[in-house]
N, C-alpha and C. Protein backbone atom coordinates (compact mmCIF):
# COMPACT_ATOMS: atom_id res chain seq x y z
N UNK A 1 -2.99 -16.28 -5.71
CA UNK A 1 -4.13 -15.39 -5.63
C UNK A 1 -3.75 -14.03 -6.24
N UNK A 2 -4.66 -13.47 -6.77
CA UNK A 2 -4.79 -12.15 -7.73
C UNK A 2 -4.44 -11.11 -6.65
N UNK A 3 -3.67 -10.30 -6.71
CA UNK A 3 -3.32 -8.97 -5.90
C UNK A 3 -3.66 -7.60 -6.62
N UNK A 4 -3.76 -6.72 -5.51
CA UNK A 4 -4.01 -5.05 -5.85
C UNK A 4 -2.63 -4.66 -5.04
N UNK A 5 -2.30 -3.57 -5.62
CA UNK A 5 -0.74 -2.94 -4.74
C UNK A 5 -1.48 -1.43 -4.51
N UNK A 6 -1.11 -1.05 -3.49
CA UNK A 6 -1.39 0.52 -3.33
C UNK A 6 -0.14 0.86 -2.89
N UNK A 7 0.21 2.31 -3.58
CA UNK A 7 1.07 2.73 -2.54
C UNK A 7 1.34 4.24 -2.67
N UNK A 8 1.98 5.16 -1.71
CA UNK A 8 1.47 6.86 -1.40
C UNK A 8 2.98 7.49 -2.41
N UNK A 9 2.48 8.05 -3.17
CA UNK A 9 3.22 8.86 -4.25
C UNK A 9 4.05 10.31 -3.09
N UNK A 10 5.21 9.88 -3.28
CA UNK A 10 6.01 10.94 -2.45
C UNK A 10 5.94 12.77 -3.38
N UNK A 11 5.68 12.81 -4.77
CA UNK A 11 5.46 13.99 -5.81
C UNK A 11 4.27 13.71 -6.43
N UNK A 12 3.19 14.76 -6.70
CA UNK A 12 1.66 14.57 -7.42
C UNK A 12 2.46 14.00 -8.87
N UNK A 13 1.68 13.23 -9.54
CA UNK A 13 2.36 12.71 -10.64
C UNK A 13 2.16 14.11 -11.57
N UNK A 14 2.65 13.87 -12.62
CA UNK A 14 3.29 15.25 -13.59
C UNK A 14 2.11 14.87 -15.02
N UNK A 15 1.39 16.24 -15.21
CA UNK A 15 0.77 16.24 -15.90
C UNK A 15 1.62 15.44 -17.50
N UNK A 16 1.33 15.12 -18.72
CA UNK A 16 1.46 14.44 -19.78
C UNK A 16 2.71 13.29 -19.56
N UNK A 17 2.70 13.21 -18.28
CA UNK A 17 3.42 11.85 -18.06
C UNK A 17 2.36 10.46 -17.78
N UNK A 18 3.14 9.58 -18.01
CA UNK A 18 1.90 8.16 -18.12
C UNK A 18 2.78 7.56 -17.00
N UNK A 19 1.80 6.59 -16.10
CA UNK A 19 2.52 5.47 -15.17
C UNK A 19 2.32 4.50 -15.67
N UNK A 20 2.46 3.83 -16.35
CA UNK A 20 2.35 2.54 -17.05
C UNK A 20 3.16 1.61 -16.48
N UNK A 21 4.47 1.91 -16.24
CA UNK A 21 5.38 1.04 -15.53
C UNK A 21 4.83 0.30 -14.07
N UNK A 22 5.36 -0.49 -13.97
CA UNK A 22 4.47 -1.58 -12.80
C UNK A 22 6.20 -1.07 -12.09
N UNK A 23 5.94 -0.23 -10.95
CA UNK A 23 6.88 -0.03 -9.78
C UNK A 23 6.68 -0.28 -8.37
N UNK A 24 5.87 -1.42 -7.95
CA UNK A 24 5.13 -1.06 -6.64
C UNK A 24 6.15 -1.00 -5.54
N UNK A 25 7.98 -1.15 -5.72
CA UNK A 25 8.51 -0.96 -4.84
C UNK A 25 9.13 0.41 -4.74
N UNK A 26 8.99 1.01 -5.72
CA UNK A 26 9.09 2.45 -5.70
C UNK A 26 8.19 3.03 -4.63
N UNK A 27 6.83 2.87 -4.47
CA UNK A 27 6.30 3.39 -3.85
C UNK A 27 5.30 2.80 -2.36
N UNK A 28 6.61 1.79 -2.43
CA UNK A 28 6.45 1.08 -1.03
C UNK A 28 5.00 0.37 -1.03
N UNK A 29 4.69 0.08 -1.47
CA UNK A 29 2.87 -0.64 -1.89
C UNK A 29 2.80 -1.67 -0.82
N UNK A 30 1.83 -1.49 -0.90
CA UNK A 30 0.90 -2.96 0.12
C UNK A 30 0.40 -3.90 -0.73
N UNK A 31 -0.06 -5.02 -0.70
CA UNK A 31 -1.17 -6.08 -1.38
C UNK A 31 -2.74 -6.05 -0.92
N UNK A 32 -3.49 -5.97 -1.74
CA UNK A 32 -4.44 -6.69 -1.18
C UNK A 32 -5.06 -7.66 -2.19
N UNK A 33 -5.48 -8.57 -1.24
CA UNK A 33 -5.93 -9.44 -2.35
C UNK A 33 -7.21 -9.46 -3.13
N UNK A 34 -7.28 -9.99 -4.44
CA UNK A 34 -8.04 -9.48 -5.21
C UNK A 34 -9.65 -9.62 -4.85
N UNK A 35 -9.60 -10.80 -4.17
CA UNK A 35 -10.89 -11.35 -3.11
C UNK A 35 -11.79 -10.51 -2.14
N UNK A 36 -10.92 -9.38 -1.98
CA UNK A 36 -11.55 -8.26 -0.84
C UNK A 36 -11.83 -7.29 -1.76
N UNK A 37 -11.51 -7.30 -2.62
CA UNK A 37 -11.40 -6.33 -3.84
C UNK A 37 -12.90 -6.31 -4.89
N UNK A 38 -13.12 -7.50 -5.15
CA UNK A 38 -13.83 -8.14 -6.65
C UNK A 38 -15.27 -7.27 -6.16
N UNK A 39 -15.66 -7.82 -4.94
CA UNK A 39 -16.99 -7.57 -4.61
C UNK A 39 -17.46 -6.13 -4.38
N UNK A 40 -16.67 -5.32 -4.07
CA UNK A 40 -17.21 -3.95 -3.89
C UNK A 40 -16.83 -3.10 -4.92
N UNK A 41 -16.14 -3.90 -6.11
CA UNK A 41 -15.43 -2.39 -7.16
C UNK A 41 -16.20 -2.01 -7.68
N UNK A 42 -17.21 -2.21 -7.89
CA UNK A 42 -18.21 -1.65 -8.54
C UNK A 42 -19.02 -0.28 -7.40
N UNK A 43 -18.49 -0.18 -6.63
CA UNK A 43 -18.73 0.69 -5.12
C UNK A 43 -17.80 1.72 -5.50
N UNK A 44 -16.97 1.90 -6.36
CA UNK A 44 -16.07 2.92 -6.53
C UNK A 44 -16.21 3.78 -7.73
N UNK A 45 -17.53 2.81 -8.89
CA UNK A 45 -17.92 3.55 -10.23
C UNK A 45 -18.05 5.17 -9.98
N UNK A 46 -18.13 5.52 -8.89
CA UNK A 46 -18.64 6.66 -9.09
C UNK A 46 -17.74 7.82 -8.45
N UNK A 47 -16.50 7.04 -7.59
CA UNK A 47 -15.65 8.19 -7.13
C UNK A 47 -14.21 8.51 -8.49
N UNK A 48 -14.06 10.12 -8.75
CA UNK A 48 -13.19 10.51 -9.70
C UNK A 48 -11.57 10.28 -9.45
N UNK A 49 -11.17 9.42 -10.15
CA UNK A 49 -10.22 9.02 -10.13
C UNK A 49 -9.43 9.13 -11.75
N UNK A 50 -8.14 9.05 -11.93
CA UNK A 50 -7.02 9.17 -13.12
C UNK A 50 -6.93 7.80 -13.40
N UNK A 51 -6.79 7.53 -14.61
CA UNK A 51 -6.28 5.80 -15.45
C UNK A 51 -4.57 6.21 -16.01
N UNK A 52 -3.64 6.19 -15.56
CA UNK A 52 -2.25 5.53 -15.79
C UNK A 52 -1.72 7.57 -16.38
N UNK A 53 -2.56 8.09 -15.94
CA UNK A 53 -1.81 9.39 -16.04
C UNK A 53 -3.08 10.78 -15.93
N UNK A 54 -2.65 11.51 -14.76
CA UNK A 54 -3.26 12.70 -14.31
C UNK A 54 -4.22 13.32 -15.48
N UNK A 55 -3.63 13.09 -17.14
CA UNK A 55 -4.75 13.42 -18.26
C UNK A 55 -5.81 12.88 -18.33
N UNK A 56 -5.91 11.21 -17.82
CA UNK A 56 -7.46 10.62 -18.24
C UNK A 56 -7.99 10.55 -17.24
N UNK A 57 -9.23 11.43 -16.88
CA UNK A 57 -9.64 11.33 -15.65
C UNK A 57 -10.73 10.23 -16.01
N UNK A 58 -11.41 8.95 -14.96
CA UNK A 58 -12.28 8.32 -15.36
C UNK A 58 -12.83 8.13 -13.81
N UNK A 59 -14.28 7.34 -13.76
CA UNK A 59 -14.71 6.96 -12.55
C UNK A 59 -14.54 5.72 -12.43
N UNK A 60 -14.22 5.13 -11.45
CA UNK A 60 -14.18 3.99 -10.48
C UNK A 60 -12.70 3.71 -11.15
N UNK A 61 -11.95 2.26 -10.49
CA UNK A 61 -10.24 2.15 -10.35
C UNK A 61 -10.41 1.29 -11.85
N UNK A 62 -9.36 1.31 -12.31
CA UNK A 62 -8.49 0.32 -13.57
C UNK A 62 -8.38 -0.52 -12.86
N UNK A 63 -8.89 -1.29 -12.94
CA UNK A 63 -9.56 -3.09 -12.32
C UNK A 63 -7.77 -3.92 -12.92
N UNK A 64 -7.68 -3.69 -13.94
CA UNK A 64 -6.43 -4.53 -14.48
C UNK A 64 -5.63 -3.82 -14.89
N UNK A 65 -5.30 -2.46 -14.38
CA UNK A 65 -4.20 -1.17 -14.79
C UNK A 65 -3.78 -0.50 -14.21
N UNK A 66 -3.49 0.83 -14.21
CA UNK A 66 -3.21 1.92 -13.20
C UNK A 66 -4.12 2.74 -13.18
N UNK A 67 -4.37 2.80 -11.44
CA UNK A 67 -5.35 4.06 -11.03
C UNK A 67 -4.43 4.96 -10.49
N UNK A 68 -4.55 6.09 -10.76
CA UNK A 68 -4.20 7.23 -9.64
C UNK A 68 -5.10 8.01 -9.17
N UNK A 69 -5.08 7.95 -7.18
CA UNK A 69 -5.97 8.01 -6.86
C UNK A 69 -5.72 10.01 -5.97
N UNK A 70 -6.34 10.62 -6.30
CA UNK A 70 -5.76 12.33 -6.24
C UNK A 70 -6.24 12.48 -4.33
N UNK A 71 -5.60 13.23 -3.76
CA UNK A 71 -6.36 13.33 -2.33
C UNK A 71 -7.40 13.67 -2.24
N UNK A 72 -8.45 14.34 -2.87
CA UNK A 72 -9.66 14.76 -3.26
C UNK A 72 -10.80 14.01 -3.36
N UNK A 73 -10.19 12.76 -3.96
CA UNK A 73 -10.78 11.48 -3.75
C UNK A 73 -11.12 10.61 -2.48
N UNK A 74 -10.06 10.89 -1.66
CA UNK A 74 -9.21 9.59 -0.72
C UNK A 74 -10.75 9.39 0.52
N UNK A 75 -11.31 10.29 0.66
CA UNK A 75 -12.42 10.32 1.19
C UNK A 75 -13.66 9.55 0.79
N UNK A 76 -13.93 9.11 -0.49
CA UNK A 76 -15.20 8.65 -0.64
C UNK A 76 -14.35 6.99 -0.39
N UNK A 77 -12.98 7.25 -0.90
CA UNK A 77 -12.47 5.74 -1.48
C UNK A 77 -12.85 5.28 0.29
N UNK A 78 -12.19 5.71 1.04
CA UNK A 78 -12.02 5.60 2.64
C UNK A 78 -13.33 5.20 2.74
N UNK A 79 -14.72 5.92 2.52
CA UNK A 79 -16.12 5.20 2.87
C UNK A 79 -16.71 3.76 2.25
N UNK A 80 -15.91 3.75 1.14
CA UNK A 80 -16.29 2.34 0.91
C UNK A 80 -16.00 1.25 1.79
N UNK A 81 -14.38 1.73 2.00
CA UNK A 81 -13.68 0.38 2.64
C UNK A 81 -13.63 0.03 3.63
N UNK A 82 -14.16 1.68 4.68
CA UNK A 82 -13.74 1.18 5.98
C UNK A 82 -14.67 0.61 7.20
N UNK A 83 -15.35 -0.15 6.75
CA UNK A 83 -16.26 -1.04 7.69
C UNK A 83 -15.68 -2.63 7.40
N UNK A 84 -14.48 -2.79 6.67
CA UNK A 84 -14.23 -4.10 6.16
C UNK A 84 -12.84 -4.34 6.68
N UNK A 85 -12.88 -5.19 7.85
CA UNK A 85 -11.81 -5.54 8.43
C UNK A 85 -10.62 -6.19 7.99
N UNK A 86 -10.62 -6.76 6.79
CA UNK A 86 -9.29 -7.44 5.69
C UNK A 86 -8.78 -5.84 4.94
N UNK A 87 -9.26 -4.63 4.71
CA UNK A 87 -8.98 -3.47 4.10
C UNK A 87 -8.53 -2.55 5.03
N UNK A 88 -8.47 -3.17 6.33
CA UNK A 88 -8.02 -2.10 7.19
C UNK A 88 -6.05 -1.69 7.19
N UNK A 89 -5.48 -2.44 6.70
CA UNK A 89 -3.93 -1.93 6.10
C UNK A 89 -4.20 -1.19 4.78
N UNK A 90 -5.68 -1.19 4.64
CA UNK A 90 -5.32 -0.01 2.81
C UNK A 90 -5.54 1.27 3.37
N UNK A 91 -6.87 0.82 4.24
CA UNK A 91 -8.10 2.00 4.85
C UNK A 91 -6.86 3.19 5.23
N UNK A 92 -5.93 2.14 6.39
CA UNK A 92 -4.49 3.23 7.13
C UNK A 92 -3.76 3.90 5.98
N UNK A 93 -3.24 3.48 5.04
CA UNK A 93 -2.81 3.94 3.74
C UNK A 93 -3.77 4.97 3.38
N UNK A 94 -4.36 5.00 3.16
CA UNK A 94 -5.76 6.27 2.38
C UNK A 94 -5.64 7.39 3.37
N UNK A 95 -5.56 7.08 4.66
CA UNK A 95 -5.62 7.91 5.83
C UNK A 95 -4.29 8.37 5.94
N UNK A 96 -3.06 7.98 5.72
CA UNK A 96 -2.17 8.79 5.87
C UNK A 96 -2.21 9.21 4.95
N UNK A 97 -2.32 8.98 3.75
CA UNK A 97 -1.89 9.90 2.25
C UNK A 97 -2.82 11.23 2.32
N UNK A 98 -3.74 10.95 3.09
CA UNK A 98 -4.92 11.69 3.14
C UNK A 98 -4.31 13.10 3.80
N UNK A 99 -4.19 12.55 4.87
CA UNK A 99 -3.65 13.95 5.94
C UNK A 99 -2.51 14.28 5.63
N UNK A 100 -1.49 13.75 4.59
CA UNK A 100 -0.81 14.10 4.00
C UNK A 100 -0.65 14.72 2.72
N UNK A 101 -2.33 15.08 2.35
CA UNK A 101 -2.40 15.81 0.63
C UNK A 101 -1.40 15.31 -0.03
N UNK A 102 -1.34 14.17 -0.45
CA UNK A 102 -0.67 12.94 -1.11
C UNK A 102 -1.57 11.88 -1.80
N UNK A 103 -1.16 12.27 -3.29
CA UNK A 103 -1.56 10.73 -3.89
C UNK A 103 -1.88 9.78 -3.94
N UNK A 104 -2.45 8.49 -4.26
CA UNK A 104 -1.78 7.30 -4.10
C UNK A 104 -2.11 6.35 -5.61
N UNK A 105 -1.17 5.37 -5.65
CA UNK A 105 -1.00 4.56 -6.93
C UNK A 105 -1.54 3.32 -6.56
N UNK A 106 -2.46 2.79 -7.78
CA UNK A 106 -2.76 1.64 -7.60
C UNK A 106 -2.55 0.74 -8.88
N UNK A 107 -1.91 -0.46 -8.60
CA UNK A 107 -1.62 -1.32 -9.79
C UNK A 107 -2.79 -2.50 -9.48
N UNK A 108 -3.63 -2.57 -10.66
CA UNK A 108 -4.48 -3.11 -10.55
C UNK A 108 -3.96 -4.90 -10.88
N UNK A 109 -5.06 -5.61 -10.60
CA UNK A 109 -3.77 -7.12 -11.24
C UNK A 109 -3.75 -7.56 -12.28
């Protein structure tokens, strides 16, 4: 089955740097599977989010790339997900990065 990795960026990523590299143990990531995922991404078109480096800002996640998701964000992302009981290990993720004005990385699959 198709996976999503999230995981909470310990430094804001660095402006004209790219994440392209697939590290999800760098940053301790979770899975989710792509199944909990498919049906609502289109629920995210509209919250501002980065594609594989702090320069391209775009709306909704890199479905098959890197999102970086800024704390500024972590709030709308949090309203999508959190009435959905299979997203509740991301939902906790969003929520600590959150109250932690912290990042987070997502490798799309």
């Amino acid at each position: 089955m198709a996976k999503h990795e999230f995981g909470i960026m310990e430094t804001a990523p660095k402006k004209e740097k790219r994440y392209d590299k697939y590290e999800p143990q760098k940053y301790n990531c979770i899975a989710v599977d792509d199944v909990h995922l498919e049906n609502i991404v289109t629920s995210f078109d509209d919250i501002d989010f980065f594609w594989h480096t702090p320069d391209v800002p775009g709306k909704g996640i890199a479905y098959c790339g890197i999102t970086l998701i800024p704390p500024s964000s972590m709030e709308a992302f949090i309203s999508v997900i959190e009435n959905i009981s299979e997203l509740s290990e991301l939902k906790a993720l969003l929520q600590k990065a959150y109250s932690e004005n912290k990042w987070v990385i997502h490798f799309g699959i």
